[in-house]
ModelCIF file with pLDDT and N, C-alpha, C, O atoms, coordinates in Angstrom:
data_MODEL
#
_entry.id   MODEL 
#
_entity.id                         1 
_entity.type                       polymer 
_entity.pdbx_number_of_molecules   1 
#
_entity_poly.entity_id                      1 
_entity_poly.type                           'polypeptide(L)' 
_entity_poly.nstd_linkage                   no 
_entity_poly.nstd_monomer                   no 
_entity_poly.pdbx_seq_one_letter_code       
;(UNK)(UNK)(UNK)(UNK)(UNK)(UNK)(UNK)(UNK)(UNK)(UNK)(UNK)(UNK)(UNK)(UNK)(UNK)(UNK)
(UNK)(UNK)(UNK)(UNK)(UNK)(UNK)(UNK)(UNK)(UNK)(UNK)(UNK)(UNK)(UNK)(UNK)(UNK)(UNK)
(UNK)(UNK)(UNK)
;
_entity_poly.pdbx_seq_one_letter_code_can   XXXXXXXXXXXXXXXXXXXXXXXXXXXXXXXXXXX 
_entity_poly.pdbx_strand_id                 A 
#
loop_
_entity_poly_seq.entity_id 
_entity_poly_seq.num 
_entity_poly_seq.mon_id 
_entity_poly_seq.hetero 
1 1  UNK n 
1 2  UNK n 
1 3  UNK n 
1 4  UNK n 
1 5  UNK n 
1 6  UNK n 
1 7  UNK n 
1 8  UNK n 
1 9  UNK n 
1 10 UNK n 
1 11 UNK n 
1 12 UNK n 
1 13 UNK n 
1 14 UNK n 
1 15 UNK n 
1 16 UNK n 
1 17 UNK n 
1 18 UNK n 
1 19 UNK n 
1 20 UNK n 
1 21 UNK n 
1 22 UNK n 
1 23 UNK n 
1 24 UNK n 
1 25 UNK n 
1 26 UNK n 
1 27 UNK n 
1 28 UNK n 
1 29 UNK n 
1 30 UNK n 
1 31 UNK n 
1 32 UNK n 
1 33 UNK n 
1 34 UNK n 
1 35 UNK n 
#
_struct_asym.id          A 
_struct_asym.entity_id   1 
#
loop_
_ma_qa_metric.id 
_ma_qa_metric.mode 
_ma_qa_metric.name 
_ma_qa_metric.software_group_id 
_ma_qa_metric.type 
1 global pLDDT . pLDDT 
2 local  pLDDT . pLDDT 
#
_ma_qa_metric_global.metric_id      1 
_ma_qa_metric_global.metric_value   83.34 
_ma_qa_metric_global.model_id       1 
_ma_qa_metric_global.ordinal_id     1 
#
loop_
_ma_qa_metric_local.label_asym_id 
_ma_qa_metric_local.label_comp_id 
_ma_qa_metric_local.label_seq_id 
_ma_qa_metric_local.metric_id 
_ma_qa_metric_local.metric_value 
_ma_qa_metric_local.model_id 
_ma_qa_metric_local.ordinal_id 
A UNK 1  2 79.00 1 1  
A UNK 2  2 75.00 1 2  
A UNK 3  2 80.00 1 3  
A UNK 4  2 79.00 1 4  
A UNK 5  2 82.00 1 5  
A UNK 6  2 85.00 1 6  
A UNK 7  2 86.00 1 7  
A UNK 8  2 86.00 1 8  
A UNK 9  2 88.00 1 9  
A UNK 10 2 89.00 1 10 
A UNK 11 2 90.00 1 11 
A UNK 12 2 91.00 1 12 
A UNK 13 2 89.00 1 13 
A UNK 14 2 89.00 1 14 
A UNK 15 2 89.00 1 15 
A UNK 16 2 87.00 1 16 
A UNK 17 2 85.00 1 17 
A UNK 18 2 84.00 1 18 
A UNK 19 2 80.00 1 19 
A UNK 20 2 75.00 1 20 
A UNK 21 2 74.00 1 21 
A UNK 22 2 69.00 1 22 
A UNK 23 2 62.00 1 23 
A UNK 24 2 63.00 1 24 
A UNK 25 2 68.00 1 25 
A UNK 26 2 74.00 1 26 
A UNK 27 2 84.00 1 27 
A UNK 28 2 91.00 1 28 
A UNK 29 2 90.00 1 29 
A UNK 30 2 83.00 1 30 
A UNK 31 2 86.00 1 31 
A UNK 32 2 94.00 1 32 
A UNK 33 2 97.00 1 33 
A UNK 34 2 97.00 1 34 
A UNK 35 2 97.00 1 35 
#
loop_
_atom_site.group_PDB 
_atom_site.id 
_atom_site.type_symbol 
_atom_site.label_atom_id 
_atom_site.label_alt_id 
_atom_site.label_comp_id 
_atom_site.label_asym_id 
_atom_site.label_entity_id 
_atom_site.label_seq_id 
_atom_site.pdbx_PDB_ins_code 
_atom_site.Cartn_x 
_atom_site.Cartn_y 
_atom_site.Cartn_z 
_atom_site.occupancy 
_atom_site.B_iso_or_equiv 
_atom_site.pdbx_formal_charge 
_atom_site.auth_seq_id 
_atom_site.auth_comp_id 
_atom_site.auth_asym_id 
_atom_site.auth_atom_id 
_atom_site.pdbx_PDB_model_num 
ATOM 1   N N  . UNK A 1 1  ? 0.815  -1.216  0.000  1.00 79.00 ? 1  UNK A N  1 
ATOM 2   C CA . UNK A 1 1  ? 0.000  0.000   0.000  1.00 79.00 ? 1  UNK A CA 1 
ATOM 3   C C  . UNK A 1 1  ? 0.843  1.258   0.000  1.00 79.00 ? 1  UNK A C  1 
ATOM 4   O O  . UNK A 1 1  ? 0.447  2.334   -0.447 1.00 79.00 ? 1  UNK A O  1 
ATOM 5   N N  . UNK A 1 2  ? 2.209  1.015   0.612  1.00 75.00 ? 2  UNK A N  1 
ATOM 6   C CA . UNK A 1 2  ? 3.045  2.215   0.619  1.00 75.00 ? 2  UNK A CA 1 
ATOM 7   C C  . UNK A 1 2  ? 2.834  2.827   1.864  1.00 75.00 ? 2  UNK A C  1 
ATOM 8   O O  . UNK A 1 2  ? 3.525  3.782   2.218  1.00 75.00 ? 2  UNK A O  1 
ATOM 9   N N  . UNK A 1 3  ? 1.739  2.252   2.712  1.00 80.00 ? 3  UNK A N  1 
ATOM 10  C CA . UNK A 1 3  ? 1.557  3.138   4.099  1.00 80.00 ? 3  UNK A CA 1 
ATOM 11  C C  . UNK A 1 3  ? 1.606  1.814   5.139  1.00 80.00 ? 3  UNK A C  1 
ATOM 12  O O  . UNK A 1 3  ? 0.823  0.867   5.065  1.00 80.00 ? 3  UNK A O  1 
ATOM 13  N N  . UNK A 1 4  ? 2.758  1.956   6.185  1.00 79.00 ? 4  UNK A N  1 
ATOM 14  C CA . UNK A 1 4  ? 3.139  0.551   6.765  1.00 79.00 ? 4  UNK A CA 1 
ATOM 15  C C  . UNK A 1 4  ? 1.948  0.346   7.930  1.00 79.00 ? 4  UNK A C  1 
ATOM 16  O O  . UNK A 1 4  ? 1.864  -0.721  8.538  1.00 79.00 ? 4  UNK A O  1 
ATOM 17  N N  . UNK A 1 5  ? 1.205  1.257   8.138  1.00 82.00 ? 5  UNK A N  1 
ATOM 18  C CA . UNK A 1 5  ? 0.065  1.329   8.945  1.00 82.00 ? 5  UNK A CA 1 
ATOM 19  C C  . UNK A 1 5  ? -1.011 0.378   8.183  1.00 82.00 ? 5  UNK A C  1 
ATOM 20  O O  . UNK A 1 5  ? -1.617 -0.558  8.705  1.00 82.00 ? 5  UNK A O  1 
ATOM 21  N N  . UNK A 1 6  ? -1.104 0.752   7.031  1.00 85.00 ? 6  UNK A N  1 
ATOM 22  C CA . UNK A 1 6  ? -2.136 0.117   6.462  1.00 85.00 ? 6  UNK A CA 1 
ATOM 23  C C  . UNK A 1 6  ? -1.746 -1.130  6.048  1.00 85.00 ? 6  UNK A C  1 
ATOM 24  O O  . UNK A 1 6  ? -2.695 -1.852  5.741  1.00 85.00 ? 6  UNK A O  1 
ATOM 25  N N  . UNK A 1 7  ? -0.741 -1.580  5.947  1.00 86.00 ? 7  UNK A N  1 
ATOM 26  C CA . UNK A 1 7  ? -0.169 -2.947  5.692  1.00 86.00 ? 7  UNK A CA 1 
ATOM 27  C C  . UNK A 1 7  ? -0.261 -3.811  6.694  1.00 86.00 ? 7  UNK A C  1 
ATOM 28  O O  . UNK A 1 7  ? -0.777 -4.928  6.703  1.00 86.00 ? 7  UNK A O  1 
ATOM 29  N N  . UNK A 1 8  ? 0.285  -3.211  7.556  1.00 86.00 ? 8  UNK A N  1 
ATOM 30  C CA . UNK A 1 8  ? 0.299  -3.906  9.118  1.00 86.00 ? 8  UNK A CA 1 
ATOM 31  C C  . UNK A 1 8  ? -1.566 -4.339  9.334  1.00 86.00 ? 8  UNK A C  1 
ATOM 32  O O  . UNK A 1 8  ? -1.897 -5.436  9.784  1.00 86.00 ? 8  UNK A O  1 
ATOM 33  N N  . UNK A 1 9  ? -2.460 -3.408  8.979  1.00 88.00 ? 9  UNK A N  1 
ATOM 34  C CA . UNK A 1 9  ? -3.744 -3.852  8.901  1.00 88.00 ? 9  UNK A CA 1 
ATOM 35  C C  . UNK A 1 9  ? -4.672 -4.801  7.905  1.00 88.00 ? 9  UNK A C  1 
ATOM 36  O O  . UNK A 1 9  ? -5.877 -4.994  8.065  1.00 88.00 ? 9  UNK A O  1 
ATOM 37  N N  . UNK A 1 10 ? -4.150 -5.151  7.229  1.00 89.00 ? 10 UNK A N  1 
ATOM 38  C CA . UNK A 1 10 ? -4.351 -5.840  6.140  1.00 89.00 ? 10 UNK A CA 1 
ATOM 39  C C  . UNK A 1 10 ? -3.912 -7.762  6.755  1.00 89.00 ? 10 UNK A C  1 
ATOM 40  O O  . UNK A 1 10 ? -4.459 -8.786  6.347  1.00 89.00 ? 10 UNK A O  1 
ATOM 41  N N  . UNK A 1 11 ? -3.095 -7.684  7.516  1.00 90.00 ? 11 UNK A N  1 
ATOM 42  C CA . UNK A 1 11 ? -3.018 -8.957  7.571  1.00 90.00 ? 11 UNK A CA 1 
ATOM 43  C C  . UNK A 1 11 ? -3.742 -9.249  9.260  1.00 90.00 ? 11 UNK A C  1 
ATOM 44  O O  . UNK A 1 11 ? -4.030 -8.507  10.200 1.00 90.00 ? 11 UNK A O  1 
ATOM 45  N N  . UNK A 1 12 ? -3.803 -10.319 9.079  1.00 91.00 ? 12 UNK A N  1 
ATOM 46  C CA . UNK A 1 12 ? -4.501 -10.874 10.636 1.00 91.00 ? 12 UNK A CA 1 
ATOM 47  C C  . UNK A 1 12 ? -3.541 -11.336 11.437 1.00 91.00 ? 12 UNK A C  1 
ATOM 48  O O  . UNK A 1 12 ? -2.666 -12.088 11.008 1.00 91.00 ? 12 UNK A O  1 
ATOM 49  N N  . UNK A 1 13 ? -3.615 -10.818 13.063 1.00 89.00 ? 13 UNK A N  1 
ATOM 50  C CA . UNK A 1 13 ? -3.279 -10.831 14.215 1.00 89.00 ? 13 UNK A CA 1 
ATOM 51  C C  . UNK A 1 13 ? -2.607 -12.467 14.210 1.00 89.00 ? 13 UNK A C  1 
ATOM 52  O O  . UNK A 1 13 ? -1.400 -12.657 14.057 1.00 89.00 ? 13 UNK A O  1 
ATOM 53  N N  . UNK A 1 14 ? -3.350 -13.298 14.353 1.00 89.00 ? 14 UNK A N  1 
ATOM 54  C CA . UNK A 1 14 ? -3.246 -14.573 14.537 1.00 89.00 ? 14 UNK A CA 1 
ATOM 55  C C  . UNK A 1 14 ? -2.046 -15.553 13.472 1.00 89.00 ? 14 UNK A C  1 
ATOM 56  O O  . UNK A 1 14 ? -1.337 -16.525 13.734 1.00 89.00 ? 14 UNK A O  1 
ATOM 57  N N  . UNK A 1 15 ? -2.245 -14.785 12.273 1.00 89.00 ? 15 UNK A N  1 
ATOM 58  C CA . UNK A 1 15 ? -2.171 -15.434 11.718 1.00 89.00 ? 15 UNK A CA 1 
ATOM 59  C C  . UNK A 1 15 ? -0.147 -14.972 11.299 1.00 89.00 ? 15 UNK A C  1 
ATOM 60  O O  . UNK A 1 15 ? 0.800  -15.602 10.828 1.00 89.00 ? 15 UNK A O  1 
ATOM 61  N N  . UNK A 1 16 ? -0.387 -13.422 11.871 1.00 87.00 ? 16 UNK A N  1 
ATOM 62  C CA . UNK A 1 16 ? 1.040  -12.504 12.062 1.00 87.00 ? 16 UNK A CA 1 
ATOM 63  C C  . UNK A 1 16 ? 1.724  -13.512 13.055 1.00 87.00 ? 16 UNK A C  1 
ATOM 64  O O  . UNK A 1 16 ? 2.928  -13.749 12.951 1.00 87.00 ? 16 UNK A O  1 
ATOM 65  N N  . UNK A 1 17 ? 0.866  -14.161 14.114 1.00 85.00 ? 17 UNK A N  1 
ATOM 66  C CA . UNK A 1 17 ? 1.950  -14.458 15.157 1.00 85.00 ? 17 UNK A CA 1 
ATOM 67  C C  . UNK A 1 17 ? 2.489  -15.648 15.015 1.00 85.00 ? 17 UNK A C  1 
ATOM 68  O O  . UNK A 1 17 ? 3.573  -16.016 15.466 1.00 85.00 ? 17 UNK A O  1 
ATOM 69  N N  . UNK A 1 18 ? 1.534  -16.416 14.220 1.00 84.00 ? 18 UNK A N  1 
ATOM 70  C CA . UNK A 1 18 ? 1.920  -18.057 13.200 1.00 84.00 ? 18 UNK A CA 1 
ATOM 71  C C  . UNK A 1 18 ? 3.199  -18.037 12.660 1.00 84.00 ? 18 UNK A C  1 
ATOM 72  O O  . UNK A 1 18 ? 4.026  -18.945 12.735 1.00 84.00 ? 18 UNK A O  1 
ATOM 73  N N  . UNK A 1 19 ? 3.326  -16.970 12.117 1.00 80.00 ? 19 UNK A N  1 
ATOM 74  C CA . UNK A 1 19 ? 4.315  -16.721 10.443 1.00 80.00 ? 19 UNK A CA 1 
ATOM 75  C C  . UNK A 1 19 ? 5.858  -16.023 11.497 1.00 80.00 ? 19 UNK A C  1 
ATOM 76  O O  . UNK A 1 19 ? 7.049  -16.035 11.187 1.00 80.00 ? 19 UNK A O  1 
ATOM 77  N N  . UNK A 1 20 ? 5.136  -15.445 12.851 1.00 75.00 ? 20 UNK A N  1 
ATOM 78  C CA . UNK A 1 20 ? 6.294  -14.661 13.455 1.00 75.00 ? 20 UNK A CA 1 
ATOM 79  C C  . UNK A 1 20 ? 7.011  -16.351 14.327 1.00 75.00 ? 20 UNK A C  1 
ATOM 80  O O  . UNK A 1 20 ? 8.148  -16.369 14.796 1.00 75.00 ? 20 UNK A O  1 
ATOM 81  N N  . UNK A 1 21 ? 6.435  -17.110 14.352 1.00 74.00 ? 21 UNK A N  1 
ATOM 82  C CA . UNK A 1 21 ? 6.715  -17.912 15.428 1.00 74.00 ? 21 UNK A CA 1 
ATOM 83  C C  . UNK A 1 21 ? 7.888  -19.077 14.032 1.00 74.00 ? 21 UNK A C  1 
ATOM 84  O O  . UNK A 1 21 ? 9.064  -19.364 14.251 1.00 74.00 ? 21 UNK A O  1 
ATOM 85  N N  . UNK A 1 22 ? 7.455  -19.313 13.325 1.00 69.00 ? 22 UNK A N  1 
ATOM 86  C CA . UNK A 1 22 ? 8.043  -19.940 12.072 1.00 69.00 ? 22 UNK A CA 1 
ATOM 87  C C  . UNK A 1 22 ? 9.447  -19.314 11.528 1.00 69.00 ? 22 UNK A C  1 
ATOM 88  O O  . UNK A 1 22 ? 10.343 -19.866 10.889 1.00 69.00 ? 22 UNK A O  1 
ATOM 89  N N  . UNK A 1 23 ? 9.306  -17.678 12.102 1.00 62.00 ? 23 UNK A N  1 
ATOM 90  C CA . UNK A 1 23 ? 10.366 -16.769 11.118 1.00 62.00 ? 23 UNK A CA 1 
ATOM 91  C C  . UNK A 1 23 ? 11.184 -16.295 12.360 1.00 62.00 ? 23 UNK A C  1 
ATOM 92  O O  . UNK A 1 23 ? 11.686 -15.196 12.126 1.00 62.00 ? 23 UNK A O  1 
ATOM 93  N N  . UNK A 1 24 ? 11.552 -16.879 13.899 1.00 63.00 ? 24 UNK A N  1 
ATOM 94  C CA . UNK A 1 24 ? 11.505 -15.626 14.533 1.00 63.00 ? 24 UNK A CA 1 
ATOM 95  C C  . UNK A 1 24 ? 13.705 -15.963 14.355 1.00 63.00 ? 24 UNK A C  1 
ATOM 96  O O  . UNK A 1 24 ? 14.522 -15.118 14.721 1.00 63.00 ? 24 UNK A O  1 
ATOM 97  N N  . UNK A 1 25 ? 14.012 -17.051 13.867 1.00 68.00 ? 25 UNK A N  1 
ATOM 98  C CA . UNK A 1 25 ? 14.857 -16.779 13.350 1.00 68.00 ? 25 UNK A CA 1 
ATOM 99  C C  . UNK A 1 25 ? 15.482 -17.023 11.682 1.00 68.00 ? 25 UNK A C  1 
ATOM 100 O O  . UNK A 1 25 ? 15.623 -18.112 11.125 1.00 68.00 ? 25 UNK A O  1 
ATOM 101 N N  . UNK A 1 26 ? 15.739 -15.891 11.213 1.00 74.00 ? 26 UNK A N  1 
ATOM 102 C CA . UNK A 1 26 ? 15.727 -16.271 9.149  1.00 74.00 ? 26 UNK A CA 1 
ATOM 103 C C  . UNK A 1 26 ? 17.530 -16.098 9.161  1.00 74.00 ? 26 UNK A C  1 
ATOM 104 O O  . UNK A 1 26 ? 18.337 -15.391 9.764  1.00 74.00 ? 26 UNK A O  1 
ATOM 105 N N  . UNK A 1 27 ? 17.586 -17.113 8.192  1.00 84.00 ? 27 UNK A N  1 
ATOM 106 C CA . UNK A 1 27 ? 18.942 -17.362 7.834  1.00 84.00 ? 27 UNK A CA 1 
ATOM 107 C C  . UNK A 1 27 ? 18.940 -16.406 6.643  1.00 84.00 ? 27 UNK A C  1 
ATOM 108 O O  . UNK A 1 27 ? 18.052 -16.200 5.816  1.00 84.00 ? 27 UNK A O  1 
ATOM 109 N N  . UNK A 1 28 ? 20.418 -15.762 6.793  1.00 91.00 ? 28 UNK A N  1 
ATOM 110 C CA . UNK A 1 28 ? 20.430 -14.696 6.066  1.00 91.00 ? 28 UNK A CA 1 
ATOM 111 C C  . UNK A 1 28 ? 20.669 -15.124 4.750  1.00 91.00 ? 28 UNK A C  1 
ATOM 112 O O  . UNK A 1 28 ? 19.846 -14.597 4.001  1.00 91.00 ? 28 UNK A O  1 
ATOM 113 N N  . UNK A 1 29 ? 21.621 -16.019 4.028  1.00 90.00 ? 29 UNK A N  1 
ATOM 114 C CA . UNK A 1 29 ? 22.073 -16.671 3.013  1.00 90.00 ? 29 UNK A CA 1 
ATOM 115 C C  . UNK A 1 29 ? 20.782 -16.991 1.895  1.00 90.00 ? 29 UNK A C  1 
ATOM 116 O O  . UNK A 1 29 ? 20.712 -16.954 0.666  1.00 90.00 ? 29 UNK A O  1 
ATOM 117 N N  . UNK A 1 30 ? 19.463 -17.438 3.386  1.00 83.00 ? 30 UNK A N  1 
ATOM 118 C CA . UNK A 1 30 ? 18.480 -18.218 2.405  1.00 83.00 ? 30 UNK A CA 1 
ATOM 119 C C  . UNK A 1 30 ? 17.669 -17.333 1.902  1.00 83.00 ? 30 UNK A C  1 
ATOM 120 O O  . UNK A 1 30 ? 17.276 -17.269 0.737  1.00 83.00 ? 30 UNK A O  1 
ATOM 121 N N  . UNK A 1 31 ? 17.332 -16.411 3.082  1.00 86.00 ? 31 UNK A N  1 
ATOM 122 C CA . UNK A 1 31 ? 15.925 -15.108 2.707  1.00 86.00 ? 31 UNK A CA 1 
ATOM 123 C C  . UNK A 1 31 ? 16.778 -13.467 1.782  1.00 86.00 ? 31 UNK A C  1 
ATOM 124 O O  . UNK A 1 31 ? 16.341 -12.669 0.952  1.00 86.00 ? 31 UNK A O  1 
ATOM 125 N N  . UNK A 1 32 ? 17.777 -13.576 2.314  1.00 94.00 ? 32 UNK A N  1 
ATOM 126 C CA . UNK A 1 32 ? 18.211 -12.044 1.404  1.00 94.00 ? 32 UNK A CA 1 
ATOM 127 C C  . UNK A 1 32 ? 19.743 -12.101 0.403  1.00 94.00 ? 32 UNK A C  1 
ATOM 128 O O  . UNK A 1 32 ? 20.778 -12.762 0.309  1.00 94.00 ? 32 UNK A O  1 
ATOM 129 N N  . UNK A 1 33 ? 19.054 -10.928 -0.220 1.00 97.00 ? 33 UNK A N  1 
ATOM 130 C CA . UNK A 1 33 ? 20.186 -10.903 -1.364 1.00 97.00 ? 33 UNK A CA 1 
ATOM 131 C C  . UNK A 1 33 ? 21.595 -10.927 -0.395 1.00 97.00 ? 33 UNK A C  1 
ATOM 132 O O  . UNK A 1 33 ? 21.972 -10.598 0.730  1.00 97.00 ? 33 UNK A O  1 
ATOM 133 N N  . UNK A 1 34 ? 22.121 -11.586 -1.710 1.00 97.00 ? 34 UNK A N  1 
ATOM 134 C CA . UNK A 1 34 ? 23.537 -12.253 -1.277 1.00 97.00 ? 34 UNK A CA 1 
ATOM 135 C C  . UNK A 1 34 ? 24.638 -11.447 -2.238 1.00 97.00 ? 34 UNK A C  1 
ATOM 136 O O  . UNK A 1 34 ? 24.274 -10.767 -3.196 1.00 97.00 ? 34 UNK A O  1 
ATOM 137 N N  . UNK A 1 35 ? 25.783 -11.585 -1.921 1.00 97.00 ? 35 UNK A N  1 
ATOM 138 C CA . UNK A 1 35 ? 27.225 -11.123 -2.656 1.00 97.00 ? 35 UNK A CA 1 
ATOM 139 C C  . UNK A 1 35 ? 28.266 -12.443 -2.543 1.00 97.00 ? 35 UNK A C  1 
ATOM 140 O O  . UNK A 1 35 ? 29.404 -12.374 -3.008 1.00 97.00 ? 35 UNK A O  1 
#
């Protein structure tokens, strides 16, 4: 949306804390650009 307020509202509570509990540690190699 470009507005992190409104993004943050767009997804569901429950379903944020699912995806946070799965992600709460990301390997850097796998999720972001690399050199």
């Amino acid at each position: 949306s470009g507005d992190a307020y409104a993004d943050e509202l767009a997804g569901n509570g429950l379903f944020s804390l699912a995806a946070a509990m799965r992600r709460n540690e990301l390997d850097y190699a796998r999720w972001y650009a690399t050199l």
